[in-house]
N, C-alpha and C. Protein backbone atom coordinates (compact mmCIF):
# COMPACT_ATOMS: atom_id res chain seq x y z
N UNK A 1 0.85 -1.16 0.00
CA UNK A 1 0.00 0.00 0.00
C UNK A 1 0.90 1.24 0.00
N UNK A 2 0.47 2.02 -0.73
CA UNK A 2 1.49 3.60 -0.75
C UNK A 2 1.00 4.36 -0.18
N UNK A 3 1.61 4.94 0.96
CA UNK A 3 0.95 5.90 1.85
C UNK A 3 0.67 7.03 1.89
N UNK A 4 0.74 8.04 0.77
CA UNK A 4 0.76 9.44 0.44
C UNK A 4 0.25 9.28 -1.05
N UNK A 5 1.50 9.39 -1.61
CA UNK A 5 0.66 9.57 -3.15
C UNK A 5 0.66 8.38 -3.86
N UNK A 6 0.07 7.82 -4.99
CA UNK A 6 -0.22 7.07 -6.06
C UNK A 6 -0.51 7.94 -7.26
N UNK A 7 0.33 7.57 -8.69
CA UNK A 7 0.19 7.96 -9.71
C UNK A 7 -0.61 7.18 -10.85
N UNK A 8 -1.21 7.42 -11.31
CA UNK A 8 -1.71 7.05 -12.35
C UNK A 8 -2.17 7.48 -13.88
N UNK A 9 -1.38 7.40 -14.86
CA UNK A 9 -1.69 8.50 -15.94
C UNK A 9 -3.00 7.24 -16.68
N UNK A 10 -3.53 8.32 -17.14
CA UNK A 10 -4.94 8.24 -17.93
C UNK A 10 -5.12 8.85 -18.90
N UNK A 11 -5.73 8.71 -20.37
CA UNK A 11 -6.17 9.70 -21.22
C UNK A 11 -7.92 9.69 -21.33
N UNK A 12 -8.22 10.61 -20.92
CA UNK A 12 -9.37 10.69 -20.83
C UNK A 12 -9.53 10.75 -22.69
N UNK A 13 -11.23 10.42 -22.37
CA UNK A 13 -12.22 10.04 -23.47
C UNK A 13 -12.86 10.56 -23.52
N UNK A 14 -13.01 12.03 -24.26
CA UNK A 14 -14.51 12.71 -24.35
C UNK A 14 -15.73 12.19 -24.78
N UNK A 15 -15.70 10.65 -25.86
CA UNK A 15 -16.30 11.10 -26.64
C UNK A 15 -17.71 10.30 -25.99
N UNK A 16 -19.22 10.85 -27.34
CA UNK A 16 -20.09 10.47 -26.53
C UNK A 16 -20.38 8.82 -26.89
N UNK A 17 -21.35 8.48 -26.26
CA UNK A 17 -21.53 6.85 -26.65
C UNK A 17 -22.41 6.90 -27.96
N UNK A 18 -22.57 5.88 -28.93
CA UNK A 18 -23.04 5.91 -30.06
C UNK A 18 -24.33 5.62 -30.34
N UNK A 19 -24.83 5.37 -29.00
CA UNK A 19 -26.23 4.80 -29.34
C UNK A 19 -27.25 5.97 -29.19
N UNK A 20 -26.36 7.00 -29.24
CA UNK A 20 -27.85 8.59 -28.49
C UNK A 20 -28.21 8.60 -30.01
N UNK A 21 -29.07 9.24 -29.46
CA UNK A 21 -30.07 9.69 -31.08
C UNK A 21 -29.83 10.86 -31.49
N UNK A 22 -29.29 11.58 -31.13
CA UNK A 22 -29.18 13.28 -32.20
C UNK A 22 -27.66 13.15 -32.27
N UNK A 23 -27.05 12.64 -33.56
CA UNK A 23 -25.85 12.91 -33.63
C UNK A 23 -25.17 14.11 -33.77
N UNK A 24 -26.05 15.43 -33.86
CA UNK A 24 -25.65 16.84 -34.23
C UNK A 24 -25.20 16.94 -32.18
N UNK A 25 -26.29 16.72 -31.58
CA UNK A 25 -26.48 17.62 -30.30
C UNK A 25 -24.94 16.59 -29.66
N UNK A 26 -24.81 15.18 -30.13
CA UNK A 26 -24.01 14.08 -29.52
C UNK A 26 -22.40 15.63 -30.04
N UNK A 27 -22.59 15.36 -30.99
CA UNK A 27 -21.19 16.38 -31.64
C UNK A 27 -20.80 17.30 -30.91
N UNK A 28 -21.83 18.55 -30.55
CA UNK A 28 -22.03 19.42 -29.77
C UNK A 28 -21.20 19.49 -28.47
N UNK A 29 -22.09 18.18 -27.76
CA UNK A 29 -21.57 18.13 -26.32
C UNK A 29 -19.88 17.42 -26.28
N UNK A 30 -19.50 16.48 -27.44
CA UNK A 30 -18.24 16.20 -27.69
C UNK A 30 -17.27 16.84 -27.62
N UNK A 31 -17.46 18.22 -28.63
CA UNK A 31 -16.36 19.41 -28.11
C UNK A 31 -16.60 19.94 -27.41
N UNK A 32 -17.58 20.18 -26.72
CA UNK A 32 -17.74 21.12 -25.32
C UNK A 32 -16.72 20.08 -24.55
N UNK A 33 -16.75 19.10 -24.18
CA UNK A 33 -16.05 18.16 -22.97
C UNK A 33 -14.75 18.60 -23.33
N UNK A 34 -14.57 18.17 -24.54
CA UNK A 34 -12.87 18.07 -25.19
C UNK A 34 -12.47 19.70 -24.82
N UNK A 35 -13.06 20.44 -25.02
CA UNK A 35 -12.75 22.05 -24.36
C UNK A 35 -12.13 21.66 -22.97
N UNK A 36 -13.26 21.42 -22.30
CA UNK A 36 -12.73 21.42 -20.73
C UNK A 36 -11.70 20.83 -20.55
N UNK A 37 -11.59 19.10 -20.78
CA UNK A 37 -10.44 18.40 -20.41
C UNK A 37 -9.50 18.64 -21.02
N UNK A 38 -9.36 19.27 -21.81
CA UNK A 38 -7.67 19.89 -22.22
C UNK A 38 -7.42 20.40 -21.38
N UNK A 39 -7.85 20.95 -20.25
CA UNK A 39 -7.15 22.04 -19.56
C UNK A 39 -6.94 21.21 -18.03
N UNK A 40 -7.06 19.71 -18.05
CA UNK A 40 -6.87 19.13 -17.17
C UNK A 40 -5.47 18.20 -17.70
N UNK A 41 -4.55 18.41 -16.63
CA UNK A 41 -3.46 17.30 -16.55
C UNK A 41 -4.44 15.82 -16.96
N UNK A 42 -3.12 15.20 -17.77
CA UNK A 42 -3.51 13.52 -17.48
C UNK A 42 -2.66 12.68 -16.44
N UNK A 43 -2.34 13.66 -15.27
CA UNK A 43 -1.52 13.42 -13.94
C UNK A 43 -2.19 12.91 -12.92
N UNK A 44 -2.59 12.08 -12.66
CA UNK A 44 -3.54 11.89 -11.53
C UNK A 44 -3.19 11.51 -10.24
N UNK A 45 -3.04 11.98 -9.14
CA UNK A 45 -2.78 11.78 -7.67
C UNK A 45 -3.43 11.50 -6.76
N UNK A 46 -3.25 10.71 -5.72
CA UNK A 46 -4.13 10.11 -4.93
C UNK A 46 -3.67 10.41 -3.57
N UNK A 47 -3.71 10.65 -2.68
CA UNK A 47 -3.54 10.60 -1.48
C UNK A 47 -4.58 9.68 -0.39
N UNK A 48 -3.67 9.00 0.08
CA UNK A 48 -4.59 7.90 1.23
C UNK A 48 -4.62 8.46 2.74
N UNK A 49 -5.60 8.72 2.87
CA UNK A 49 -6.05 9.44 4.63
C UNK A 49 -6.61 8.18 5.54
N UNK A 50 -7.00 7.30 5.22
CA UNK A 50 -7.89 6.39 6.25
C UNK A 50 -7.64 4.88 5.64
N UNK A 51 -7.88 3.95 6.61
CA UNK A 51 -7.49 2.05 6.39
C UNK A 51 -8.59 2.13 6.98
N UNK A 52 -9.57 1.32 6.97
CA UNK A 52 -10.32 0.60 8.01
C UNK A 52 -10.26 -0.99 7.64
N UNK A 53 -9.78 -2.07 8.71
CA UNK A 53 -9.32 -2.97 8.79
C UNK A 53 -10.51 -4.18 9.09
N UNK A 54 -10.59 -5.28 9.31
CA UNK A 54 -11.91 -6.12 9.68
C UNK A 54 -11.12 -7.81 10.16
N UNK A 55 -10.91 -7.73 10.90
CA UNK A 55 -10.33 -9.34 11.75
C UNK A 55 -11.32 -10.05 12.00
N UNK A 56 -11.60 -11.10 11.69
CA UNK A 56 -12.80 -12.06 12.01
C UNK A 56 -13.47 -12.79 10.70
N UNK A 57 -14.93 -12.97 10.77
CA UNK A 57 -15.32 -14.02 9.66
C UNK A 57 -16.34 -12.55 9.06
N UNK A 58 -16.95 -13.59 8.07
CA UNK A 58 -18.21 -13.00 7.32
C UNK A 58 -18.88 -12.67 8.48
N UNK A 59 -19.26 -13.36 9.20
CA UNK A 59 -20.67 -13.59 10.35
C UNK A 59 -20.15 -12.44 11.55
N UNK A 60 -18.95 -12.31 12.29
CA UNK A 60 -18.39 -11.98 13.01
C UNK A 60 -17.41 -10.98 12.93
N UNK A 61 -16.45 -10.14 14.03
CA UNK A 61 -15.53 -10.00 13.79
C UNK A 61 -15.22 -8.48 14.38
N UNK A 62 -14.24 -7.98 14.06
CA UNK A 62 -13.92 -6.32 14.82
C UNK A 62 -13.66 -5.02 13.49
N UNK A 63 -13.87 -4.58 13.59
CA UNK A 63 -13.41 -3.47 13.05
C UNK A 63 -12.69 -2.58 13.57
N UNK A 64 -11.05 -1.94 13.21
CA UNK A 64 -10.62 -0.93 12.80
C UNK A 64 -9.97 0.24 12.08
N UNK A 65 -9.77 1.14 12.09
CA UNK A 65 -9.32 2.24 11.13
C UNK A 65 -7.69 2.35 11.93
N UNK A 66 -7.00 2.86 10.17
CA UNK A 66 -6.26 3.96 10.86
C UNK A 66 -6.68 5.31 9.89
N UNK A 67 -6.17 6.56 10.69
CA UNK A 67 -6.73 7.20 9.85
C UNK A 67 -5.75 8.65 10.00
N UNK A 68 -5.28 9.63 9.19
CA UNK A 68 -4.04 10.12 8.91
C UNK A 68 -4.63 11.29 9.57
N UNK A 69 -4.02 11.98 10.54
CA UNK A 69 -4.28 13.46 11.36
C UNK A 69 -3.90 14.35 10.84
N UNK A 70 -2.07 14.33 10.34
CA UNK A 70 -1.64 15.49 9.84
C UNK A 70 -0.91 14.62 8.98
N UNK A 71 0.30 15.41 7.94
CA UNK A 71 1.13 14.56 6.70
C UNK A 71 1.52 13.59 7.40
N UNK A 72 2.35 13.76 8.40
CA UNK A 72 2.85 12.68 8.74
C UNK A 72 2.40 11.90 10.52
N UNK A 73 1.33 12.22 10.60
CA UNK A 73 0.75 11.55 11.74
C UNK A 73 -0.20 10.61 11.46
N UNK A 74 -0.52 9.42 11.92
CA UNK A 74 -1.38 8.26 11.81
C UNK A 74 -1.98 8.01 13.30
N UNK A 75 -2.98 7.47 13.27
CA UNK A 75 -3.82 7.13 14.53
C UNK A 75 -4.77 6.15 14.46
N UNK A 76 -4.36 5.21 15.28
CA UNK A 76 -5.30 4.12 15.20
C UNK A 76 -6.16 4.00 16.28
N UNK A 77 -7.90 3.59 15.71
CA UNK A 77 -9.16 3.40 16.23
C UNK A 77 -9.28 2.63 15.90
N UNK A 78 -9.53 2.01 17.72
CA UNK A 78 -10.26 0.89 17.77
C UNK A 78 -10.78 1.11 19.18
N UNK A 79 -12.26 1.21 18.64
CA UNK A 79 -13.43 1.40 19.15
C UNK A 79 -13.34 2.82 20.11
N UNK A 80 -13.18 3.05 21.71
CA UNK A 80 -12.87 4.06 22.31
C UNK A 80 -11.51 4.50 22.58
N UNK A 81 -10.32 3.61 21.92
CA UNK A 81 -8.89 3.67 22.41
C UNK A 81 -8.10 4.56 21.02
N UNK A 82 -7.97 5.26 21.36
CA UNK A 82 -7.55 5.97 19.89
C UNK A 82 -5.74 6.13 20.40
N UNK A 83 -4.95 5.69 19.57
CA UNK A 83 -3.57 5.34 19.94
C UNK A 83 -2.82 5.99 18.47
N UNK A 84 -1.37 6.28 18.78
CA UNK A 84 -0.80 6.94 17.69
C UNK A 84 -0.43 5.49 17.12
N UNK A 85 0.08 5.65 15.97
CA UNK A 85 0.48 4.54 15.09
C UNK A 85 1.25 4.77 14.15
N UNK A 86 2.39 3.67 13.85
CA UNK A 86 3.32 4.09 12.52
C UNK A 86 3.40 4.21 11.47
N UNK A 87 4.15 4.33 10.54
CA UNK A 87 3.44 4.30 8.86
C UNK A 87 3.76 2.83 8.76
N UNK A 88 4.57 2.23 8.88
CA UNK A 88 4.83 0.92 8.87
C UNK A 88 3.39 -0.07 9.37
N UNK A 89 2.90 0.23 11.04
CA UNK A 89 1.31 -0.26 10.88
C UNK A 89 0.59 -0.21 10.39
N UNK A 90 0.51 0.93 9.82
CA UNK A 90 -0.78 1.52 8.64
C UNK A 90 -0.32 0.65 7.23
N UNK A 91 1.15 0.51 6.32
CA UNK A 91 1.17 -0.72 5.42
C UNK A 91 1.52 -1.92 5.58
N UNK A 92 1.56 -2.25 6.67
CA UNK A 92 1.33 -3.59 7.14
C UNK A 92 0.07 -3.85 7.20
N UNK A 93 -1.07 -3.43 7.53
CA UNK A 93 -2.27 -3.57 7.96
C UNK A 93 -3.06 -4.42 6.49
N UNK A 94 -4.05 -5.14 7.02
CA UNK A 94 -5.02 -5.80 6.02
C UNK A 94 -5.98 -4.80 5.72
N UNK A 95 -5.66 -3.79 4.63
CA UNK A 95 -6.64 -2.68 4.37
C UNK A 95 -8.04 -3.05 3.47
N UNK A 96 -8.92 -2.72 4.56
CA UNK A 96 -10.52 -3.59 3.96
C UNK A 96 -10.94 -2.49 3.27
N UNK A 97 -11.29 -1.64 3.50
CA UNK A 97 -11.49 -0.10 2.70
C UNK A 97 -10.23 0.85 2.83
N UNK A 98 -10.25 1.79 1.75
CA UNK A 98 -9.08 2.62 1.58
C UNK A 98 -9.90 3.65 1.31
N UNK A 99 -9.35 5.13 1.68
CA UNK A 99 -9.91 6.19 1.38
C UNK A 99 -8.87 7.06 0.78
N UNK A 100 -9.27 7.84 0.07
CA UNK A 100 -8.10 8.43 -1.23
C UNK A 100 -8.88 9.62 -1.51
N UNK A 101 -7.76 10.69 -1.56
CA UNK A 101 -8.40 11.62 -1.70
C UNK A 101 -7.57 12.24 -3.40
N UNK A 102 -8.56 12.48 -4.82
CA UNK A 102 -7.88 12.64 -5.38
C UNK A 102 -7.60 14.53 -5.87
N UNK A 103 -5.91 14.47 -6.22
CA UNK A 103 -5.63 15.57 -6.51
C UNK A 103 -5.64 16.06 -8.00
N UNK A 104 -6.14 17.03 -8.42
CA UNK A 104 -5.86 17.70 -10.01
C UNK A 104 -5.46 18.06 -10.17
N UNK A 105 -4.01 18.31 -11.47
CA UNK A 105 -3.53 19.09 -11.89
C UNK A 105 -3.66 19.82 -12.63
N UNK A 106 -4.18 21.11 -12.80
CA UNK A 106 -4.39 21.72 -14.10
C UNK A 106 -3.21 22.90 -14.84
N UNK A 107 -2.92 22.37 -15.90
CA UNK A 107 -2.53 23.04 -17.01
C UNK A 107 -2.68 24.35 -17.41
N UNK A 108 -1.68 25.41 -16.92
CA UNK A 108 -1.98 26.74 -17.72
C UNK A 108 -1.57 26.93 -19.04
């Protein structure tokens, strides 16, 4: 798991799907999109703020988080005990949900 950023390049796809019925208005809204996303990076960044973890079965079991305070602070919850924690616990951990917060770059 990467604990700050994740990259991922993408080329976005303006175009529209082929099955609409007004191919004039489909055209239309095609370059309108393609306007906008030019002016968006194809840089994409992720930042991870929160793990929430799950020990046990389908039927059963515990839940907890860790979840990021400041850049470099982590804190782990579980249940009323809220404890600091390392980055090393946080990618060690069996991450059941991930929360990501994504960043844009835009292009002047």
């Amino acid at each position: 798991m990467t604990p700050f950023m994740s990259n991922i390049n993408k080329t976005r796809n303006a175009t529209t799907n082929s099955n609409n019925h007004n191919d004039e208005i489909n055209s239309k809204n095609n370059n309108d999109k393609k306007s906008s996303v030019n002016n968006i990076s194809n840089d994409y960044r992720y930042s991870l703020y929160a793990v929430i973890n799950h020990v046990g079965s389908l039927d059963a079991g515990h839940y907890t988080a860790y979840v990021r305070h400041q850049k470099d602070t982590w804190v782990k919850c579980d249940d009323h005990i809220i404890t600091t924690a390392t980055l090393k616990q946080v990618l060690d951990s069996e991450g059941f949900v991930l929360f990501l917060s994504m960043h844009i770059f835009h292009i002047n």
